[in-house]
N, C-alpha and C. Protein backbone atom coordinates (compact mmCIF):
# COMPACT_ATOMS: atom_id res chain seq x y z
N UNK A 1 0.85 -1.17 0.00
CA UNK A 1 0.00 0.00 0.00
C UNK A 1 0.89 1.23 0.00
N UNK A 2 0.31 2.27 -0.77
CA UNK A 2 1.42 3.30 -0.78
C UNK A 2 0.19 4.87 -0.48
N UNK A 3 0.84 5.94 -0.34
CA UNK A 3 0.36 7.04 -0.02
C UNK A 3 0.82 8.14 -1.09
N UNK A 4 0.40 9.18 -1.79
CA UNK A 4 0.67 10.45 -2.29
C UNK A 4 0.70 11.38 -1.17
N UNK A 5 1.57 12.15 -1.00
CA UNK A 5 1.55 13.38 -0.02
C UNK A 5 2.43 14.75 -1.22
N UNK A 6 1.33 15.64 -0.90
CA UNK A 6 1.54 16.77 -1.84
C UNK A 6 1.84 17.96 -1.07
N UNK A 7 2.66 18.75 -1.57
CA UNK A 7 3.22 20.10 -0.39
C UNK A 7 3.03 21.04 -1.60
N UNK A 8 2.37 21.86 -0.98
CA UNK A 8 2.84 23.17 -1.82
C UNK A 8 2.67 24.97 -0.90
N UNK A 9 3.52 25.44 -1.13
CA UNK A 9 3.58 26.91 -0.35
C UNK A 9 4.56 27.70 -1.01
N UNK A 10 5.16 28.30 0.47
CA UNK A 10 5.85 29.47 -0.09
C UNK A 10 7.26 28.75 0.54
N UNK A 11 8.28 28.27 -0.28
CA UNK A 11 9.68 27.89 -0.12
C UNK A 11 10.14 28.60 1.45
N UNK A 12 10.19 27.61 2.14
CA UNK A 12 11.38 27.86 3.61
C UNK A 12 12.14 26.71 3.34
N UNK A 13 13.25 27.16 4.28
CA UNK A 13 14.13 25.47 4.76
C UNK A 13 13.50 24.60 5.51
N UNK A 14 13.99 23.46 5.54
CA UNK A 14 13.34 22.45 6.51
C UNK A 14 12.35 21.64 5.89
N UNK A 15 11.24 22.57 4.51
CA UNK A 15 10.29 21.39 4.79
C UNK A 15 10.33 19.81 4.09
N UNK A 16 10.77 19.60 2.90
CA UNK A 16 11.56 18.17 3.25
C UNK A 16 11.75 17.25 4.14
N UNK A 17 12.27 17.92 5.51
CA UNK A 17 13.12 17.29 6.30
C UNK A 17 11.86 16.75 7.17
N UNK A 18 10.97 18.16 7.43
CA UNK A 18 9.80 18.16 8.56
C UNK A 18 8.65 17.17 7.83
N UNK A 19 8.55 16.93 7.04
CA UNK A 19 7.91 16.02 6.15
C UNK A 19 7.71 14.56 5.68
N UNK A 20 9.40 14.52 5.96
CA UNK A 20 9.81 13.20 5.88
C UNK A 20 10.16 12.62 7.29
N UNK A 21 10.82 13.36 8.17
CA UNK A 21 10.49 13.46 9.74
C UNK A 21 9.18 12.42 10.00
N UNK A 22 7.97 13.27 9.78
CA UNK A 22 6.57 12.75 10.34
C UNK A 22 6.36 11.16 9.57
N UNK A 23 6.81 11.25 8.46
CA UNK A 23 6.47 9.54 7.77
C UNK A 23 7.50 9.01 8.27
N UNK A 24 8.89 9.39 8.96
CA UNK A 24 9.73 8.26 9.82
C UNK A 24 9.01 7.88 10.77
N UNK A 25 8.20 8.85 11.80
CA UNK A 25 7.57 8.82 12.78
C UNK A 25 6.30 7.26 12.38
N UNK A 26 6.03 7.52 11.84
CA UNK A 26 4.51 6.63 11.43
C UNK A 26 5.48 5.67 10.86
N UNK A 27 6.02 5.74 10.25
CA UNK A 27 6.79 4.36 9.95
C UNK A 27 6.61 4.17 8.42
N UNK A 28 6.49 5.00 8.05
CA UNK A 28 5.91 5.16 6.60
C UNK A 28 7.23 5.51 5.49
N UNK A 29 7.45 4.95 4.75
CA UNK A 29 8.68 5.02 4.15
C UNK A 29 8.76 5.64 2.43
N UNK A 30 9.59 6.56 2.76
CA UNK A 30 9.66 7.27 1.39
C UNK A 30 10.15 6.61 0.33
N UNK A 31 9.43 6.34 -0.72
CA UNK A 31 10.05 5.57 -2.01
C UNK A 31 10.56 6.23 -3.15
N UNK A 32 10.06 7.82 -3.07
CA UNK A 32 10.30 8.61 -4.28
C UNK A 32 9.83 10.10 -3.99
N UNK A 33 10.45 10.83 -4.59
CA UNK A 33 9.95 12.82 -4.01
C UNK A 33 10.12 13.32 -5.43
N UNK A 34 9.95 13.86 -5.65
CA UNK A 34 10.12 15.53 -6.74
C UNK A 34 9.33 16.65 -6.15
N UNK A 35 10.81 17.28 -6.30
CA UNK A 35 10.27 18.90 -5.77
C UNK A 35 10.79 19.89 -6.58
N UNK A 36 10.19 20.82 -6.84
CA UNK A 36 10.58 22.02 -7.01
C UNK A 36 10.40 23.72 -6.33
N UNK A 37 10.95 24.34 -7.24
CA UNK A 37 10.96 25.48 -6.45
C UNK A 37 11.10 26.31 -7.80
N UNK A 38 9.90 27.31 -7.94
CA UNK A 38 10.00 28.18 -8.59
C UNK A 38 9.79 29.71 -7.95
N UNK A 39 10.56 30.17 -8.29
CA UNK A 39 10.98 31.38 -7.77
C UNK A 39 10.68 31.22 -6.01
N UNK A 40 9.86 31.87 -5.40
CA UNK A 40 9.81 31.62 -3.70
C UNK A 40 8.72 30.38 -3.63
N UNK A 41 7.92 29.84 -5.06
CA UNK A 41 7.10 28.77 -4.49
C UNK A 41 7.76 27.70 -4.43
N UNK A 42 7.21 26.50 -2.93
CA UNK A 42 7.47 25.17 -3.39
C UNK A 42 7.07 24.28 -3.29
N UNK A 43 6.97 23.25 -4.43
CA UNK A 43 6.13 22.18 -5.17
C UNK A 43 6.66 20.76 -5.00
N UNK A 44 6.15 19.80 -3.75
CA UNK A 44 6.78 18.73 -3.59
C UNK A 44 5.40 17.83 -3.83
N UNK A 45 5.98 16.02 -4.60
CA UNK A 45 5.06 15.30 -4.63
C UNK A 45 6.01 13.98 -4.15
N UNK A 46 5.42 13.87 -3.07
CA UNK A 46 6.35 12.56 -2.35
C UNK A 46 4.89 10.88 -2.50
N UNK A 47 6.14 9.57 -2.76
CA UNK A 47 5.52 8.72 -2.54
C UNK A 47 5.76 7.68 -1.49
N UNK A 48 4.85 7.43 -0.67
CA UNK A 48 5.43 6.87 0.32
C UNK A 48 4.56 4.88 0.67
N UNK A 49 5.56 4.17 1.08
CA UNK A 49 4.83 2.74 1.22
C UNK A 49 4.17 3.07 3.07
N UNK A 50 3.16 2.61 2.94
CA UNK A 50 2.31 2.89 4.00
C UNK A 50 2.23 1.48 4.74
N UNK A 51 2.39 -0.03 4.22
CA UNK A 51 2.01 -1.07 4.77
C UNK A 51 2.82 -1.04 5.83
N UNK A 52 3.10 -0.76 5.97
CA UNK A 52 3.97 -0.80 8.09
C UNK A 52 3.62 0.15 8.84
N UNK A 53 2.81 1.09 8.67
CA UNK A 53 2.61 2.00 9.71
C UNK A 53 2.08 1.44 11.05
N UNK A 54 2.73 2.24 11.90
CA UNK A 54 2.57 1.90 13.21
C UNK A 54 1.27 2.50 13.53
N UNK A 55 0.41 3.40 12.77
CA UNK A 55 -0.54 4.18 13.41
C UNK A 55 -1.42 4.18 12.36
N UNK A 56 -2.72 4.69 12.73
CA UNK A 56 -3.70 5.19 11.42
C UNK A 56 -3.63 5.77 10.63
N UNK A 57 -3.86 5.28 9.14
CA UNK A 57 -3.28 5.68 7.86
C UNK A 57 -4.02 7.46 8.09
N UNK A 58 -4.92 7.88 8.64
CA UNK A 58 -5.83 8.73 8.92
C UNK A 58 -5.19 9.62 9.93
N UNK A 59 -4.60 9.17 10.80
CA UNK A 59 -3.50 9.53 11.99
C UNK A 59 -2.65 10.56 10.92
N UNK A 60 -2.17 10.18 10.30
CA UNK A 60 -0.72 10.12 9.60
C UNK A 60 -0.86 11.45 8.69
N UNK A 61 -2.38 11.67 8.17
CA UNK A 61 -3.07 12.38 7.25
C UNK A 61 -3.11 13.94 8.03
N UNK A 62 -4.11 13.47 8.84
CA UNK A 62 -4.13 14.61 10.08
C UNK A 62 -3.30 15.46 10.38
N UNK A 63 -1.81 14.62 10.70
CA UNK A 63 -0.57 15.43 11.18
C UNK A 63 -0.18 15.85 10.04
N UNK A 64 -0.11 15.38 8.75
CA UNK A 64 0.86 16.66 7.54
C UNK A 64 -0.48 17.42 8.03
N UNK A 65 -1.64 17.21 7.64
CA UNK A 65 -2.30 18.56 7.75
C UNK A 65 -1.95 19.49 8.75
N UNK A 66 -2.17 19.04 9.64
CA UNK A 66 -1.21 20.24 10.93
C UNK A 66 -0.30 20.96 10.70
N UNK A 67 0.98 20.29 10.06
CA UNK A 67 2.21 20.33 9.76
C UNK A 67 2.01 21.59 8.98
N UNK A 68 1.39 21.30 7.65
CA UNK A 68 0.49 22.50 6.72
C UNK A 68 0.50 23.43 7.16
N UNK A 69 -0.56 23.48 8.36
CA UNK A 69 -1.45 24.55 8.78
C UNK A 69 0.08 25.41 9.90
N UNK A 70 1.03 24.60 10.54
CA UNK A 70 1.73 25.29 11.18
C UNK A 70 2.96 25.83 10.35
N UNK A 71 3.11 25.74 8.88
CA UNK A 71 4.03 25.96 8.17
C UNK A 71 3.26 27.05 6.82
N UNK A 72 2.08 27.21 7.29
CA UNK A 72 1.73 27.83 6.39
C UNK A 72 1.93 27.37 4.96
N UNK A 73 1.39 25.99 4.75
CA UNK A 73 1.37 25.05 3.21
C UNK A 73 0.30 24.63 3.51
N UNK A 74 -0.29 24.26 2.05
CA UNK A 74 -0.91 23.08 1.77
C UNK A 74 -0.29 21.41 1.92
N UNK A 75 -0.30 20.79 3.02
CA UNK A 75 -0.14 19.45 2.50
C UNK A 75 -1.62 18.72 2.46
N UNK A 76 -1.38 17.67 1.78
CA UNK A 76 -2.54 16.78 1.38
C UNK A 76 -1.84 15.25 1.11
N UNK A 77 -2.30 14.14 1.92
CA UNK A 77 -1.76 12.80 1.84
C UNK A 77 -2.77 12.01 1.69
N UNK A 78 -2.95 11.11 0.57
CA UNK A 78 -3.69 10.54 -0.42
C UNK A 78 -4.18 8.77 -0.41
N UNK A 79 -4.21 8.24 -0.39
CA UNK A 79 -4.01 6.96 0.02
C UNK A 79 -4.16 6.54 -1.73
N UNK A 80 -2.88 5.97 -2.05
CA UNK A 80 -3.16 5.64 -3.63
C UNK A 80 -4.02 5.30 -4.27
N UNK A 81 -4.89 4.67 -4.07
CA UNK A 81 -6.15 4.29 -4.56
C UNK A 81 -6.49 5.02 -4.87
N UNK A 82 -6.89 6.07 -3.94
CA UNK A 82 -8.29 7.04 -4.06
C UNK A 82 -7.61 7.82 -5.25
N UNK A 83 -5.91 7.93 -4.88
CA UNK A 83 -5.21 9.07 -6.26
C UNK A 83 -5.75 8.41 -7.37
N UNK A 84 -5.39 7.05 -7.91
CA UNK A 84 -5.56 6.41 -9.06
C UNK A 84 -7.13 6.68 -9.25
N UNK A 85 -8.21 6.49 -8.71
CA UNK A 85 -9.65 6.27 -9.13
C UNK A 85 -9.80 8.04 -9.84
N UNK A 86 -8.97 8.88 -8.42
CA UNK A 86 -9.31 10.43 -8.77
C UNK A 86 -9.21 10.99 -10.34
N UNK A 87 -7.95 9.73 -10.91
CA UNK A 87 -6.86 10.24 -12.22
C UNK A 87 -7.17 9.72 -13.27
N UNK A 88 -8.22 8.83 -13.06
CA UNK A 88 -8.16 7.35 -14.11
C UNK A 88 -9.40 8.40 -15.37
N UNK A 89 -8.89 7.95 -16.52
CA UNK A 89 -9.55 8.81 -17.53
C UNK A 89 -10.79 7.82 -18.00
């Protein structure tokens, strides 16, 4: 099982770190990122394997949102499925 987690704001340091931080925490493991940064914005799409989490895939969701809300970003973490059904043409 894997997760989409999407960042987007206004470029500081750290968020990478604070991001990938919280999915060490949950136990959730990063398989792949692209980010960018255009001019002060920045645009991350991380994929992460979710089958080991120690906590609720919902848990896990909650806190980037926090994370978001205390960093002044949008994050949003996806549970693949729902990405694929969202995308499927």
């Amino acid at each position: 099982m894997r997760a989409v987690i999407t960042v987007i704001g206004k470029d500081t340091v750290g968020i990478l770190a604070k991001v990938s931080g919280i999915c060490a925490e949950y136990n959730a493991n990063v398989i792949e990122v692209t980010q960018s940064v255009l001019q002060d914005m920045f645009a991350m799409i991380m994929l992460v394997d979710i089958s080991r989490l120690n906590k609720d895939f919902t848990e896990l969701a909650d806190r980037m949102t926090l994370l978001g809300d205390e960093l002044s970003l949008k994050i949003h973490t996806m549970h693949e499925e729902i990405f694929n059904t969202m995308h499927r043409i």
